[in-house]
Protein backbone atom coordinates (compact mmCIF):
# COMPACT_ATOMS: atom_id res chain seq x y z
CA UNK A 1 -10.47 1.28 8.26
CA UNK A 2 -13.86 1.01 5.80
CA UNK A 3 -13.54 4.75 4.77
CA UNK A 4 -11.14 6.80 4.13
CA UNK A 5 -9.48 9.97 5.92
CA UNK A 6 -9.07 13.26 3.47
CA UNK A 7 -7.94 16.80 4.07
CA UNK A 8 -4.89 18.90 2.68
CA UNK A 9 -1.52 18.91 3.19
CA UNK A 10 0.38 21.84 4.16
CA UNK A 11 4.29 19.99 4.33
CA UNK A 12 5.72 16.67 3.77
CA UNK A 13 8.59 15.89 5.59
CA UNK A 14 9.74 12.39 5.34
CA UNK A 15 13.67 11.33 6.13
CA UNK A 16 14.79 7.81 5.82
CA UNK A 17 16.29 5.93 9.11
CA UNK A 18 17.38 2.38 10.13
CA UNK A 19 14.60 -0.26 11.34
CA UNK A 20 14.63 -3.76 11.54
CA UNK A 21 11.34 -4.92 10.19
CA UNK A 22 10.01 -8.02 12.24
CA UNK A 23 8.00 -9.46 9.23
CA UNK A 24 10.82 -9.59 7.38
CA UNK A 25 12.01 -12.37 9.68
CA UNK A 26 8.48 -13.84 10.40
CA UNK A 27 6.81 -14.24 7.03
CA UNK A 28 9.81 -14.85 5.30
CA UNK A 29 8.52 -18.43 3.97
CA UNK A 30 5.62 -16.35 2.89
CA UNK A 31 7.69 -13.63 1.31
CA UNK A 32 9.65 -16.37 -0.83
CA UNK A 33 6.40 -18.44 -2.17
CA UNK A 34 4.22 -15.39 -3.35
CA UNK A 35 7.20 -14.02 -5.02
CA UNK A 36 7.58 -17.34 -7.10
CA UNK A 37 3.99 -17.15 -8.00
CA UNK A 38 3.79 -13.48 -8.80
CA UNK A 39 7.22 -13.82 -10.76
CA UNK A 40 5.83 -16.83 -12.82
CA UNK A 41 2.61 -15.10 -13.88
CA UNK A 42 4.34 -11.55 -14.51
CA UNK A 43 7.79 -12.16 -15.43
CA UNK A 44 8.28 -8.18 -15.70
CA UNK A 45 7.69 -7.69 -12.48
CA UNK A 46 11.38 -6.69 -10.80
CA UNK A 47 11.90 -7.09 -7.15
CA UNK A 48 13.65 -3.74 -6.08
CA UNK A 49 13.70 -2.09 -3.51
CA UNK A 50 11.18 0.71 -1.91
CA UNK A 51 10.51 2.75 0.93
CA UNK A 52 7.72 2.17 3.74
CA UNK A 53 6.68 4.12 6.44
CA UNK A 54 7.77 2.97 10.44
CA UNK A 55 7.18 6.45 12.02
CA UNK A 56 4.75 9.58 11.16
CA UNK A 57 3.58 11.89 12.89
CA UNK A 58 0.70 14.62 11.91
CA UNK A 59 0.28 18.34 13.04
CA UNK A 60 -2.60 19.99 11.65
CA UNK A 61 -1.86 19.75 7.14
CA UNK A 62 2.13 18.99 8.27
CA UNK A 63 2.96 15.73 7.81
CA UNK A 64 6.67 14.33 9.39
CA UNK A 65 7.52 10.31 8.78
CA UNK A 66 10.34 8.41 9.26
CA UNK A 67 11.01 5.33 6.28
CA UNK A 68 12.95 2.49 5.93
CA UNK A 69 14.32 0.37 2.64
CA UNK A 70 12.74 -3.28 1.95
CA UNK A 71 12.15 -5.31 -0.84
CA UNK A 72 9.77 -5.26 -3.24
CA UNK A 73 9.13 -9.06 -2.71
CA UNK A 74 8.03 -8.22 1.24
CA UNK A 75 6.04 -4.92 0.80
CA UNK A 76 3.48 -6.56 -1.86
CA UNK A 77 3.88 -10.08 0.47
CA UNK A 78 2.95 -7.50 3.31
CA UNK A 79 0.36 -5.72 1.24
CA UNK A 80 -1.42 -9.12 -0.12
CA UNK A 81 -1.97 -10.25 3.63
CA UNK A 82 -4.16 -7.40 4.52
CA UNK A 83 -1.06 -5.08 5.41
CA UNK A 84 -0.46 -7.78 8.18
CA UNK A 85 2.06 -5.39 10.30
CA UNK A 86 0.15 -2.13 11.43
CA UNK A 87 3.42 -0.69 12.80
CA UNK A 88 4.38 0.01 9.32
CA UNK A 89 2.79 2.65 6.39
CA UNK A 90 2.90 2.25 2.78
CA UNK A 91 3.53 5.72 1.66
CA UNK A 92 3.22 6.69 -1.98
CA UNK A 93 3.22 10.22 -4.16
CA UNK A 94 0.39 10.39 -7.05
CA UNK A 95 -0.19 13.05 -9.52
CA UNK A 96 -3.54 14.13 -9.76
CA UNK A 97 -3.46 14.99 -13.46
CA UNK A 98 -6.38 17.54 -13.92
CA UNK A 99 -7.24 18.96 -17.34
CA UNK A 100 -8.07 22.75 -18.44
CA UNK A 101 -11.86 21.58 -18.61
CA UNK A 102 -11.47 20.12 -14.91
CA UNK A 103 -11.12 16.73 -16.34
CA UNK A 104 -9.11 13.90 -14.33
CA UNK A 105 -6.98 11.91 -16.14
CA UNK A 106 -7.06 7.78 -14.69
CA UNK A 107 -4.69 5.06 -16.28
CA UNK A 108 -5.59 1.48 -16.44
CA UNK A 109 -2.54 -0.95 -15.60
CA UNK A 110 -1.92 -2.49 -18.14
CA UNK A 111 -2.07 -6.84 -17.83
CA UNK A 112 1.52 -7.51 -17.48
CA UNK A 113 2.11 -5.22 -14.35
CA UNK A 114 1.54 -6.34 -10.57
CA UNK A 115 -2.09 -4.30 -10.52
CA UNK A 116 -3.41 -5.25 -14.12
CA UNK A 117 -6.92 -3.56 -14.19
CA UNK A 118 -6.71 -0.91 -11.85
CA UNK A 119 -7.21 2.41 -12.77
CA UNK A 120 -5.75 5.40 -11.07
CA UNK A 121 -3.43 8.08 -11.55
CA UNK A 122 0.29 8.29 -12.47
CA UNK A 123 2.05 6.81 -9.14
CA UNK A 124 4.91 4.57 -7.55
CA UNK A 125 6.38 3.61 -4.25
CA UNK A 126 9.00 5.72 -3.17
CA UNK A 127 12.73 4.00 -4.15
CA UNK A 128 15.89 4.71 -2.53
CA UNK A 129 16.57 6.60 -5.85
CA UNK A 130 14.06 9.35 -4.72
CA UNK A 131 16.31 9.93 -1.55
CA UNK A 132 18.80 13.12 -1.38
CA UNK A 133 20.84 12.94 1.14
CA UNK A 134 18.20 11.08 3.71
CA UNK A 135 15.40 13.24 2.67
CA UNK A 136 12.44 11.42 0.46
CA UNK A 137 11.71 13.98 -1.95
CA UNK A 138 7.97 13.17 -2.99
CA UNK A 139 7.72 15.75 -5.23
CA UNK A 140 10.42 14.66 -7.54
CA UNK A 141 9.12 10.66 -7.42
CA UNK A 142 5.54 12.44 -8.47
CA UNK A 143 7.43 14.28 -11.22
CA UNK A 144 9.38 11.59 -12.78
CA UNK A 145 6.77 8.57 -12.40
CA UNK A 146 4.16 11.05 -14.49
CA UNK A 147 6.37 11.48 -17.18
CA UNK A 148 7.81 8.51 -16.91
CA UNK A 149 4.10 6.76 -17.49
CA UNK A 150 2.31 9.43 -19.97
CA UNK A 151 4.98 10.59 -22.15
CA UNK A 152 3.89 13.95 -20.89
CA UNK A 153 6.64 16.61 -21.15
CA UNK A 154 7.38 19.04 -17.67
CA UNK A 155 5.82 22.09 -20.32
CA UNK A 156 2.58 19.96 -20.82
CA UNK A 157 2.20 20.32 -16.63
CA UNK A 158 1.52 23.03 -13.91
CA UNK A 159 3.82 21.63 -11.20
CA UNK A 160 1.98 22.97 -8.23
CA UNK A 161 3.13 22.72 -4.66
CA UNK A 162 -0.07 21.54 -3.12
CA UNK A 163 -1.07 18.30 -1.42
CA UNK A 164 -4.36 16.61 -0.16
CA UNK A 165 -3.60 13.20 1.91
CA UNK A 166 -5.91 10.06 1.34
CA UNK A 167 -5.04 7.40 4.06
CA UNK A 168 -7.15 4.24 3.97
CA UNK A 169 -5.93 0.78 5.89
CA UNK A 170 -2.03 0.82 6.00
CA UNK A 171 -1.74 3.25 3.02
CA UNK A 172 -1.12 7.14 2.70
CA UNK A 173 -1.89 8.74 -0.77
CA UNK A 174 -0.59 12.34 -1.07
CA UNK A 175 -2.05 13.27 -4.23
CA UNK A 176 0.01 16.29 -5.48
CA UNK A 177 -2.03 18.59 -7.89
CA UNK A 178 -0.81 18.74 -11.29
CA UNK A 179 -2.72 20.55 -13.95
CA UNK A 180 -2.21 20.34 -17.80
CA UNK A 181 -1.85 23.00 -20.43
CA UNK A 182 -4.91 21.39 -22.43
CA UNK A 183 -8.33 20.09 -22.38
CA UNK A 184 -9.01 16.55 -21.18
CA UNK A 185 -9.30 14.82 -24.52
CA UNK A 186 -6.53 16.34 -25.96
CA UNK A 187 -4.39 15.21 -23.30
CA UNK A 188 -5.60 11.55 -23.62
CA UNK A 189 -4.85 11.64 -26.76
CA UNK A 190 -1.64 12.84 -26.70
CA UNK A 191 -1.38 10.51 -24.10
CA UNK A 192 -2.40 7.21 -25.72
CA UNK A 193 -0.07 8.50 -28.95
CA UNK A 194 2.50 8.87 -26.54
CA UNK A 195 1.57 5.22 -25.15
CA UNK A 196 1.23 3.71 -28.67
CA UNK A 197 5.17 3.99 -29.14
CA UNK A 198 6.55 2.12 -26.15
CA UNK A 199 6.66 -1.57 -26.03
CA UNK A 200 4.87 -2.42 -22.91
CA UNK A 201 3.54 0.98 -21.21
CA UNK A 202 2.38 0.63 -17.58
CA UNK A 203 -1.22 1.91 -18.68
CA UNK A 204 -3.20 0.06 -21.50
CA UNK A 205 -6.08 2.99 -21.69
CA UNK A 206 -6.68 6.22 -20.49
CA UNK A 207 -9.87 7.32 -18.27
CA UNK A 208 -11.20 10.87 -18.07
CA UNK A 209 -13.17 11.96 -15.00
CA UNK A 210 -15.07 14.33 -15.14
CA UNK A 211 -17.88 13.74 -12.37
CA UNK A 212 -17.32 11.51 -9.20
CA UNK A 213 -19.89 8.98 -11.08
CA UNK A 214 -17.39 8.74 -13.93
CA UNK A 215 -15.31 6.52 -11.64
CA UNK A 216 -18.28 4.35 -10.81
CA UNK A 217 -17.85 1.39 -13.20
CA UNK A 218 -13.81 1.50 -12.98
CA UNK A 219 -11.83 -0.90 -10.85
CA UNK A 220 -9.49 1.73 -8.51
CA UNK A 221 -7.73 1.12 -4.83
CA UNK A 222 -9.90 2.34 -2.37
CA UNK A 223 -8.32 5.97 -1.91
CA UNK A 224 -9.32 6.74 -5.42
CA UNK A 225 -13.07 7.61 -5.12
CA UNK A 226 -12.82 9.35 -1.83
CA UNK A 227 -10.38 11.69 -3.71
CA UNK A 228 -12.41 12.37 -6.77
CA UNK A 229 -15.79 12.90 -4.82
CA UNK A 230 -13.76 15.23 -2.00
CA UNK A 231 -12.04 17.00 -5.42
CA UNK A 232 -15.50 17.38 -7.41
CA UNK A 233 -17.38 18.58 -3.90
């Protein structure tokens, strides 16, 4: 799709079940080749393992999916070929970090990670370690990638319960809304301080938003500005 589908979320209820992916099987020469190249031009990279989506269903804001565990390797082989399988989701958690002053907060990936350049906010796919029991708990994966990314503390953030979806081709971004105890550019500061200490930190700057046209002249995935402009309307 050329634009992107918005509205919020109400539940998220996601449980992980057994599926044989066919392009596992039919792109595996493919799988095996861009992994050499990507591995030789960003030896950090690390081919674990994440969760997609092979079932979801929507009622009204509540939102029930059924995942599956693949490889690292396949999902970004899958993802580089225009998300060549349509039976299957990527699914991901993001935290919309919004400032006292109604700032966003955006982090540029920094040049040695598999999406140098783009700017967005703190994120990952969904690993098997984000699975109790066989529920995907995407609040917790939000939680832990933000602090995980921004040095941030859990008293620096507002840990709200609420969701807006973003889907765009083969992708789902449930932004959860997370607002800090401080104005915009003290959190990028404390951000970038935070940054400053850590050997090779997935972002390399820090971005604050504070208008849709902010975003104009960044590099973002394409669920990015639909957010900010539905979030600033």
């Amino acid at each position: 799709m050329s634009c992107a589908e918005i509205f919020p979320v109400t539940s998220i209820d996601i449980r992980v079940t057994p599926y044989d992916w066919p392009f596992l099987h039919q792109a595996r020469a493919e799988i095996d080749a861009f992994w050499r190249e990507l591995s030789a031009n960003k030896p950090h990279v690390f081919d674990g393992r994440v969760l997609l989506l092979h079932q979801q269903d929507w009622q009204g804001p509540h939102f029930r999916g059924e995942a599956f565990e693949t490889s690292y390797s396949a999902f970004m082989t899958w993802k580089q070929l225009g998300f060549a399988d349509t039976r299957v989701t990527n699914f991901f958690g993001m935290a919309a970090l919004r400032a006292q002053d109604d700032g966003f907060l955006l982090g540029e990936m920094g040049p040695h990670t598999a999406n140098a350049g783009q700017s967005y906010f703190p994120a990952g796919t969904p690993e098997p370690a984000d699975v109790t029991g066989t529920y995907v708990d995407l609040a917790a994966s939000v939680t832990r990638e933000c602090l995980e990314e921004t040095g941030l503390a859990l008293s620096d953030l507002d840990l709200r319960d609420t969701w807006t979806a973003v889907i765009t081709k083969g992708q789902i971004a449930f932004m959860r809304d997370l607002r800090l105890s401080m104005d915009a550019q003290s959190a990028k500061r404390k951000i970038e301080a935070n940054l400053a200490q850590e050997d090779a930190p997935e972002f390399s700057r820090l971005h604050i938003v504070r208008a849709p046209e902010d975003a104009h002249g960044l590099t973002m995935p394409s669920f990015m500005q639909p957010f900010l402009d539905f979030s600033f309307r």
